[in-house]
Protein backbone atom coordinates (compact mmCIF):
# COMPACT_ATOMS: atom_id res chain seq x y z
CA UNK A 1 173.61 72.06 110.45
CA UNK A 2 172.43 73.07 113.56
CA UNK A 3 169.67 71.81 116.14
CA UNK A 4 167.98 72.90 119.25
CA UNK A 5 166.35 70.07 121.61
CA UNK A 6 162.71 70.53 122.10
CA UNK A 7 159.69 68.40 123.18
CA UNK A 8 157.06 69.68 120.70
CA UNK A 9 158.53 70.68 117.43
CA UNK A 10 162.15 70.09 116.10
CA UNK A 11 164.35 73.45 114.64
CA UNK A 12 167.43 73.13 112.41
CA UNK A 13 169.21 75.15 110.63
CA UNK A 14 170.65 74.44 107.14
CA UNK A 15 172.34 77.05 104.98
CA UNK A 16 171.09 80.22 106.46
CA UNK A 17 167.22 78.62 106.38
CA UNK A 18 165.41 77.27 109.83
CA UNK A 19 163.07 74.85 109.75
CA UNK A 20 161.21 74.59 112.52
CA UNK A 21 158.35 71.33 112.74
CA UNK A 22 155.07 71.02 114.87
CA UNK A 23 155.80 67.43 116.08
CA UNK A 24 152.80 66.11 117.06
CA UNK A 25 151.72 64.32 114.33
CA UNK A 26 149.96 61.57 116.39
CA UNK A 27 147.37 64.91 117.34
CA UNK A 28 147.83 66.16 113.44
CA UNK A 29 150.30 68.47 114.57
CA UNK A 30 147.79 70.11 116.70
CA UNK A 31 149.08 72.76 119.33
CA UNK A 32 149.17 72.41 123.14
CA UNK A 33 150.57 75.25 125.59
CA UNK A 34 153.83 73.67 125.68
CA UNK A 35 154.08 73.71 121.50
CA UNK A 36 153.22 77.22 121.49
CA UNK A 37 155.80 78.13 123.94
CA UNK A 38 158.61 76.49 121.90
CA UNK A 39 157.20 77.76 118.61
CA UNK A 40 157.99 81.28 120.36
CA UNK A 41 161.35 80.25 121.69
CA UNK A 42 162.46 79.15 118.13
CA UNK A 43 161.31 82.50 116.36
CA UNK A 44 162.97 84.16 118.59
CA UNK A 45 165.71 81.80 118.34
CA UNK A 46 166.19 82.32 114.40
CA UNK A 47 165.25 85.79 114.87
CA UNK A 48 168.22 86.54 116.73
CA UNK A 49 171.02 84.27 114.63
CA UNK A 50 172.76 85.85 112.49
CA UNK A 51 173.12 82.58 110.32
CA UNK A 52 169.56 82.42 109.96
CA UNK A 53 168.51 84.35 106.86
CA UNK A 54 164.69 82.82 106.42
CA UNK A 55 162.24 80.47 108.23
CA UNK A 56 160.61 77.57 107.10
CA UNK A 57 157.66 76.63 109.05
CA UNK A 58 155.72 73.01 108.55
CA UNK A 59 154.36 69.90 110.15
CA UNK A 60 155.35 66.40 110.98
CA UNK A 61 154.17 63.93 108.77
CA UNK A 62 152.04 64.44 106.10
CA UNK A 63 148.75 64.43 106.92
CA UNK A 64 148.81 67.71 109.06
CA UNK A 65 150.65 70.79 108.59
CA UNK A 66 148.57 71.79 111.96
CA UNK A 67 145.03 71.36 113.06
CA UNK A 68 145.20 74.35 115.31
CA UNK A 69 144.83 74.08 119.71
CA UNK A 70 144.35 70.69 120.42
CA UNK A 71 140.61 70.31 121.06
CA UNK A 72 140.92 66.94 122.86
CA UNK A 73 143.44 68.51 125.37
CA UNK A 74 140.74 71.68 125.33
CA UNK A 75 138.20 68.89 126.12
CA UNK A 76 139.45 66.97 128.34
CA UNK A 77 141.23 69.79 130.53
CA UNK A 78 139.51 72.92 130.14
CA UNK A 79 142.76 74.61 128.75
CA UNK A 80 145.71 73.92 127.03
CA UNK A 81 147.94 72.94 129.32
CA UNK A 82 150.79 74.63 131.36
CA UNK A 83 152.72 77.12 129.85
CA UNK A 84 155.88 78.75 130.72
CA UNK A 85 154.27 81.89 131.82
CA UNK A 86 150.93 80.60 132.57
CA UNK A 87 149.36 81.77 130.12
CA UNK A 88 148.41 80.54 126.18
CA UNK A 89 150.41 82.57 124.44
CA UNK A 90 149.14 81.95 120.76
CA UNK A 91 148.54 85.84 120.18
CA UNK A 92 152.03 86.10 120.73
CA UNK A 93 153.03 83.87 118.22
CA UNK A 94 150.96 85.37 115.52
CA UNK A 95 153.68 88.07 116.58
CA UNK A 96 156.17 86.81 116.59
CA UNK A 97 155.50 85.11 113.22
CA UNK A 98 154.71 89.00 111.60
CA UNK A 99 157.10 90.60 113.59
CA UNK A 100 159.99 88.56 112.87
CA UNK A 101 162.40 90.85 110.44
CA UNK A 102 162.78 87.85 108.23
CA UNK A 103 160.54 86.14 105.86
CA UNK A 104 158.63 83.03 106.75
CA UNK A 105 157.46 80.50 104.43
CA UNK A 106 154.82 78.17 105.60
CA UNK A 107 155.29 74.25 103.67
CA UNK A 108 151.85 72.78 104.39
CA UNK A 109 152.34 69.21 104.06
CA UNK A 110 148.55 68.64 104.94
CA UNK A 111 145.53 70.14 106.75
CA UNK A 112 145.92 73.39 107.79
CA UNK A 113 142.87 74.36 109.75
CA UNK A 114 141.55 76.34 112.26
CA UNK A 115 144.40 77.78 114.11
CA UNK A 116 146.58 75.92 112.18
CA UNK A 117 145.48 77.47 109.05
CA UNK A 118 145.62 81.12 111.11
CA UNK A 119 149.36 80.43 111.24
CA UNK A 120 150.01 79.87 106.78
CA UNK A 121 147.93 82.78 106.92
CA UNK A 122 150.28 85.25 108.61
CA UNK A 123 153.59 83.21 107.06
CA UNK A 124 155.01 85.66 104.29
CA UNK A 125 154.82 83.05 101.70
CA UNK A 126 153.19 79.50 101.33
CA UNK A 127 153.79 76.42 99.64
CA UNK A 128 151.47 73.65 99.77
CA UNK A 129 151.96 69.98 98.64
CA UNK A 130 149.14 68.83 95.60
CA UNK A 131 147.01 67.12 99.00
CA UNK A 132 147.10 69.97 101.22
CA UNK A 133 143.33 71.03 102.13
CA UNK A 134 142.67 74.09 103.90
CA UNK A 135 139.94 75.56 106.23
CA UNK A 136 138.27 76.87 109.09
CA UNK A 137 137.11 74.85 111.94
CA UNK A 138 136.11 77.40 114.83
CA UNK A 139 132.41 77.97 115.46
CA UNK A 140 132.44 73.82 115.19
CA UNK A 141 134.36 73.06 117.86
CA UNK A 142 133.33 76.52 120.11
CA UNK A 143 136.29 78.77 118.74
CA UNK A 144 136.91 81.56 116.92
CA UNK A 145 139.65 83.88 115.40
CA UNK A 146 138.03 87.78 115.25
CA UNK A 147 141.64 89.12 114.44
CA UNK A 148 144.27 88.36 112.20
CA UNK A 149 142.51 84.81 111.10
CA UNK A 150 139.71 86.67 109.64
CA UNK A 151 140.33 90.34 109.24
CA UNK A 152 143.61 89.60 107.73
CA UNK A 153 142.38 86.52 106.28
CA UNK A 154 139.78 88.85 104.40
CA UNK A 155 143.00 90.98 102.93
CA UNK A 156 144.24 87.72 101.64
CA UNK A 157 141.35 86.41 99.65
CA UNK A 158 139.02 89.11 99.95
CA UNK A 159 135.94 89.62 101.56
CA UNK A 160 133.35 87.09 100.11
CA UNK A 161 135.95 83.93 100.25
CA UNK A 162 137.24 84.65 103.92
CA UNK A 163 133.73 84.85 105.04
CA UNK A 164 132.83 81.71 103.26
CA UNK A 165 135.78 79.78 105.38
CA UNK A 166 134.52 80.78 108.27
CA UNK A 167 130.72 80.28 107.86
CA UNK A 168 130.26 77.29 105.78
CA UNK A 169 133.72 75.39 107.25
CA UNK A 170 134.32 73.75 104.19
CA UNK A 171 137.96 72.86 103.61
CA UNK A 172 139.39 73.82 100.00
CA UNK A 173 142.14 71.88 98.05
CA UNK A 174 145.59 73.00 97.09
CA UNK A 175 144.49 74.52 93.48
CA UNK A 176 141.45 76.18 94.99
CA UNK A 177 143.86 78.03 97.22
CA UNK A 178 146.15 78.90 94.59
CA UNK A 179 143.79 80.42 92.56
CA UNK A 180 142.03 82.28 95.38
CA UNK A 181 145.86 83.73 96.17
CA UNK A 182 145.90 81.88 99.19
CA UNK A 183 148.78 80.18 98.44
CA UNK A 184 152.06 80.94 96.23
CA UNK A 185 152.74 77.83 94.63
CA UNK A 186 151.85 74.23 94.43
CA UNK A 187 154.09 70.90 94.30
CA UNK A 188 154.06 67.05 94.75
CA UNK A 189 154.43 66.25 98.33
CA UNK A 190 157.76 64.97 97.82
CA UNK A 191 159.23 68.53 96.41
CA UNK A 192 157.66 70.27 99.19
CA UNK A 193 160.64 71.13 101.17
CA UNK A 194 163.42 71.39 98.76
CA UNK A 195 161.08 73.97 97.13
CA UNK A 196 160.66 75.71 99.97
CA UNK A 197 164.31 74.94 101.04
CA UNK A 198 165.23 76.62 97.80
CA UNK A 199 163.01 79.81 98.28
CA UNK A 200 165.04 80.12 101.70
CA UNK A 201 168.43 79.53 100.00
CA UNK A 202 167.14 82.32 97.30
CA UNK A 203 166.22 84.04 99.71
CA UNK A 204 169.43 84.36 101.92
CA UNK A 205 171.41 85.44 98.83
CA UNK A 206 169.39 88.91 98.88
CA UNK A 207 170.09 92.22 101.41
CA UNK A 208 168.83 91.27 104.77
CA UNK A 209 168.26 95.37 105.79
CA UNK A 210 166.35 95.48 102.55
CA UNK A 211 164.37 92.18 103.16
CA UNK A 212 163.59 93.37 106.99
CA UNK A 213 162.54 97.08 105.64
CA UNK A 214 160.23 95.38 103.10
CA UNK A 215 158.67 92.94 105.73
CA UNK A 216 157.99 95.79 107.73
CA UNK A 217 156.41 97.85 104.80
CA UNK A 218 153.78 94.77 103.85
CA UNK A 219 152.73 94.68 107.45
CA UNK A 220 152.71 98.51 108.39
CA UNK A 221 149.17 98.63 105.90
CA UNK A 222 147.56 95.68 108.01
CA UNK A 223 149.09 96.46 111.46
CA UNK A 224 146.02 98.34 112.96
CA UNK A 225 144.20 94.90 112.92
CA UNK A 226 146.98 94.10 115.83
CA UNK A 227 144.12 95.90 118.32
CA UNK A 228 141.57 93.82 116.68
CA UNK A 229 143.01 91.00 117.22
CA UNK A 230 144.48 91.98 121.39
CA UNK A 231 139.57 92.53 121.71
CA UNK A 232 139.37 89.60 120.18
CA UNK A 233 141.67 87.34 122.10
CA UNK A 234 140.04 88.85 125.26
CA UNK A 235 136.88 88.02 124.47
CA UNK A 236 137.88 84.35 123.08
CA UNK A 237 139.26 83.86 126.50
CA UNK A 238 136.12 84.54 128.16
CA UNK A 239 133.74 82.80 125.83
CA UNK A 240 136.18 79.44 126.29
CA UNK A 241 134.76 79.33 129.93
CA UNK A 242 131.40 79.04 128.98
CA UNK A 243 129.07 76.22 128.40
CA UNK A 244 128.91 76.94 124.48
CA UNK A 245 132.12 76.90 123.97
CA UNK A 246 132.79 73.64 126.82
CA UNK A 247 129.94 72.20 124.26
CA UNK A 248 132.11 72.56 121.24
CA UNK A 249 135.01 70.96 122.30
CA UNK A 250 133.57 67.86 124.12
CA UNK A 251 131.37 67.42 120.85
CA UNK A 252 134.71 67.56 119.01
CA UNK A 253 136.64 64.57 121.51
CA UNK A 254 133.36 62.63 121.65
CA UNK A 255 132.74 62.65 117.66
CA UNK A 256 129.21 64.14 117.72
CA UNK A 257 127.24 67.19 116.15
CA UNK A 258 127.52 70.10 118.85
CA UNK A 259 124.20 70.85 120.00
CA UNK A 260 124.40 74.98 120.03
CA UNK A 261 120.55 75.38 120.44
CA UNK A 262 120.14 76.19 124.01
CA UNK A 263 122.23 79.37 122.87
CA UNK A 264 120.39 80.75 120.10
């Protein structure tokens, strides 16, 4: 087995499959700068080992696979904390999660909302323990994701169920998602990661230039939204330093309804 030392998530490696864990289950696995940052370094990390054949990604715990940025940080900071480059680098790691010439399976071992649910989304393949619930959480909280999380979310599920997610907020069980295609498959909570450990393991016996020529195929169709998604970062940074937004997120840490009207 191997193991990397990090802060925010863990990331071993166990017959040719990497796990790597949001660790932050105290915040529901919810991401800061720093967790983004090391969520990039271990991509790149299995992305470049040539023992690593697949990557499992999942949450501490199991309550949360991830609750997306950490609103409370948001809240009480105006940001998500320092970064490595100064800058939040989330759009990267939808990259690098896409990008990656190996396949990812997300094990959601809980929630997986807002940009937490953004991330299953782009993973390859899901598995999701019988109590997983999934959702959107954005325009609550003063947030939104106008590229992959919905455009892409839309080639998912289709058009009608991506737009309910994101309008009506409502979260959605495990079978829900499996028969809207959101998911792959469905197990107790205490199979989840030897059945995803066992996809990896499958997995790793098969061609790795014919699995990274495949990966590449599925997201060539759904690529373009990669511009969509650069706009809509850009414009997500500039609405996060307004008062709407600043109204979201300290609604969020002080457990209140948001009061949006002045904004109408």
């Amino acid at each position: 087995m191997t193991t990397v030392d990090y802060t925010d998530i863990r990331y071993t490696v166990t017959d040719r499959v990497a796990t790597i864990t949001i660790n932050r289950p105290e915040r529901m696995n919810s991401f800061r700068g720093r967790t983004v940052d090391e969520l990039i370094h271990a991509f790149k990390t299995a992305w470049a080992s040539r023992e690593v054949a697949c990557v499992i990604l999942t949450g501490a715990g199991d309550r949360a696979f991830c609750a997306g940025g950490d609103v409370k940080e948001r809240a009480e900071t105006g940001g998500y904390g320092e970064t490595e480059w100064g800058t939040f680098e989330i759009e990267r790691l939808h990259r690098m999660i896409r990008d990656i010439p190996k396949p990812v399976i997300a094990a959601v071992n809980g929630v997986a909302v807002g940009g937490g649910h953004v991330l299953h989304v782009l993973c390859d393949l899901t598995i999701a323990a019988e109590h997983a619930r999934f959702g959107q959480s954005g325009p609550r909280v003063g947030s939104f994701d106008a590229g992959f999380g919905s455009a892409y979310l839309a080639r998912v599920i289709g058009e009608k169920r991506a737009r309910q997610l994101w309008f009506l907020l409502e979260l959605i069980d495990a079978p829900t998602a499996l028969s809207w295609g959101l998911v792959n498959k469905v197990v107790p909570a205490e199979d989840l990661l030897t059945s995803a450990q066992d996809w990896g393991r499958q997995i790793a016996s098969y061609s790795p230039t014919a699995l990274r020529f495949l990966k590449h195929s599925f997201n060539a169709d759904s690529d373009h939204l990669g511009g969509l998604s650069h706009l809509a970062f850009d414009g997500l940074e500039l609405f996060s330093h307004t008062k709407e937004a600043a109204e979201g997120a300290q609604a969020f840490a002080e457990k209140r309804q948001p009061d949006f009207d002045p904004y109408r």
